[in-house]
Protein backbone atom coordinates (compact mmCIF):
# COMPACT_ATOMS: atom_id res chain seq x y z
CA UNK A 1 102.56 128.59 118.53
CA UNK A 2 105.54 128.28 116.20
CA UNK A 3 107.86 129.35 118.91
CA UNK A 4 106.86 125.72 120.89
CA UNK A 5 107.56 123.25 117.46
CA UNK A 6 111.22 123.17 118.70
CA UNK A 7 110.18 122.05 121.85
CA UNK A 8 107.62 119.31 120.98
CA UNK A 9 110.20 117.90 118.95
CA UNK A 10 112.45 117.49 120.73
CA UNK A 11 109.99 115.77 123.30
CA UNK A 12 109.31 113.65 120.07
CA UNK A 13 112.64 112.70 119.53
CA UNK A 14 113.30 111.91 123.18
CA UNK A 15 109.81 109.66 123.17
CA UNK A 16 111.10 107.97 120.04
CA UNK A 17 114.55 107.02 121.03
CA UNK A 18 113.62 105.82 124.57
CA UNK A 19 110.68 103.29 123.32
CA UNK A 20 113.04 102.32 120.28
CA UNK A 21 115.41 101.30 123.18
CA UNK A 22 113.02 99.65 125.30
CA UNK A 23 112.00 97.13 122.35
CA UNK A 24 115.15 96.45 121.42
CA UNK A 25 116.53 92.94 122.56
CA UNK A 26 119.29 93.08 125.30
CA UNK A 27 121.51 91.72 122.06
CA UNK A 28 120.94 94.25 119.33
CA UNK A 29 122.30 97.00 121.81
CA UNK A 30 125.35 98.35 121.03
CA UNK A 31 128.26 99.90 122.77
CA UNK A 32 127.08 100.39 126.22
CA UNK A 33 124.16 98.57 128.58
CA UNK A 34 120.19 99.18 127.47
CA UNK A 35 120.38 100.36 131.11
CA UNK A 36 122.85 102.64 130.61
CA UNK A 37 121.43 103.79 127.04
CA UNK A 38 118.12 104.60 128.77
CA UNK A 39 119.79 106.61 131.45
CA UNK A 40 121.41 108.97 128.34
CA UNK A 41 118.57 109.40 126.50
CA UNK A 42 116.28 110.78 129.48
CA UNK A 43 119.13 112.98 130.73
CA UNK A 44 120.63 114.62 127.47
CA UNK A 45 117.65 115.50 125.47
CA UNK A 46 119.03 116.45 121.65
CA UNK A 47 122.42 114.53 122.00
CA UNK A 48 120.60 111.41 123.31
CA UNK A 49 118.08 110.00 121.39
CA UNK A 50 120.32 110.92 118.35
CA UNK A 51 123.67 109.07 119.70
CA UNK A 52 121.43 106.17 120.28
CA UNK A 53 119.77 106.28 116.61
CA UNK A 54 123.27 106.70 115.19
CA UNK A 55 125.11 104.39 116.83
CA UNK A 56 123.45 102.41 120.07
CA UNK A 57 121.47 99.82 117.96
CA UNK A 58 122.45 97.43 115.42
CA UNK A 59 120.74 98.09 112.12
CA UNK A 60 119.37 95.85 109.46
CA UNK A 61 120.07 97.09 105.82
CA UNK A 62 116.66 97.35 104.21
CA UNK A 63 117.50 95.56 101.66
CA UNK A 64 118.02 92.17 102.98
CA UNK A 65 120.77 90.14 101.87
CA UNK A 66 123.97 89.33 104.28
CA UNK A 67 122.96 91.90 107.02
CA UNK A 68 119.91 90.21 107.46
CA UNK A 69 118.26 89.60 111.45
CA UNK A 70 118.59 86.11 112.64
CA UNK A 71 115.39 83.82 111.37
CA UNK A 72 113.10 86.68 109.91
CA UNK A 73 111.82 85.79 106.77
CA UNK A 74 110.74 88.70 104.69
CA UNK A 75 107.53 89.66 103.34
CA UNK A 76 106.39 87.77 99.93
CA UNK A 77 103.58 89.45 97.77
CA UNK A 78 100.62 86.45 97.84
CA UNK A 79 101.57 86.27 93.78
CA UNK A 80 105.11 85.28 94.85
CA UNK A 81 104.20 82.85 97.69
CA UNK A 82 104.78 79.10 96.30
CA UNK A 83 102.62 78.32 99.58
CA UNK A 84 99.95 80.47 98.93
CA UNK A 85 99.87 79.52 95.14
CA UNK A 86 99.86 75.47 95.76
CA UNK A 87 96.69 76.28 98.34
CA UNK A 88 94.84 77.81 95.27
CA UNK A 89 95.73 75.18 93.18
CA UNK A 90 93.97 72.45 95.49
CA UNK A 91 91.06 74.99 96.08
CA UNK A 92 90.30 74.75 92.76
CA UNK A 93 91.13 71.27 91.63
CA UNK A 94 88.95 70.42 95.02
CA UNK A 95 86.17 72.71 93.49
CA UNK A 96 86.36 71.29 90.03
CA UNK A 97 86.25 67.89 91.91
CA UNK A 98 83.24 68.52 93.33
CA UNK A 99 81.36 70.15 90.54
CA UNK A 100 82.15 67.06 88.38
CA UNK A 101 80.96 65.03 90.97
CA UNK A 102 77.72 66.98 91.38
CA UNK A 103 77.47 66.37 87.74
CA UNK A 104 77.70 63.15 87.55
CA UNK A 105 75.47 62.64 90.29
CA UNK A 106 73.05 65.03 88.02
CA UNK A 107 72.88 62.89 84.94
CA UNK A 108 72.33 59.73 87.67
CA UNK A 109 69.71 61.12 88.89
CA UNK A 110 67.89 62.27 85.65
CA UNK A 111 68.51 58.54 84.26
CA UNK A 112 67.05 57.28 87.37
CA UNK A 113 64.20 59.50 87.29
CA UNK A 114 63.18 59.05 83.71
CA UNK A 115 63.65 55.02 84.12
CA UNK A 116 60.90 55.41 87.18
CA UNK A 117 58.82 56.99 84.57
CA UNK A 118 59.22 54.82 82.35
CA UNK A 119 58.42 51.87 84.69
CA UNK A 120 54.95 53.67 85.83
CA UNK A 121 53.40 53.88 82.31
């Protein structure tokens, strides 16, 4: 079984780099066609997949900054989000809105129910 773990990945490898180079956009492609790239991976199965990891596609650095892609925005934890903080700040003032409301409706209600009392006895 061992003997075949050389084998699989390299299949792996191969699988990798030729659906890595079928999403990438006709732009991000370095050096040579996507045709072209596609054509090298299928036909030169270690050399390949690892020419095109190394150098066939234009890589973002993971940390942001200059090297950025083209109108991405990156993730932002929900504590972080302005957007996501100013909707929970009109949840609630909309929540404590309506509970003052309800309360005031309450104590109308009470006053209007003890003055019918009042005007049956």
């Amino acid at each position: 079984m061992l003997r075949y773990l050389p084998f699989l990945l390299i299949i792996a490898l191969t699988i990798y780099a030729f659906i890595d180079c079928l999403n990438t956009p006709e732009e991000e492609v370095k050096h040579l066609p996507k045709v072209v790239w596609v054509i090298i991976i299928l036909l030169f199965s270690i050399v390949g997949p690892v020419v095109w990891l190394f150098a066939g596609k234009k890589r973002v650095a993971s940390g942001g900054g200059a090297g950025r892609s083209r109108g991405r925005t990156q993730w932002v934890a929900p504590d972080d989000n302005p957007e996501f903080l100013k909707s929970l700040r009109e949840e609630q003032e909309n929540r404590d809105r309506d509970k003052h409301r309800d309360s005031d409706t309450g104590t109308d209600r009470d006053r209007d129910k003890d003055k019918g009392e009042k005007d049956t006895e």
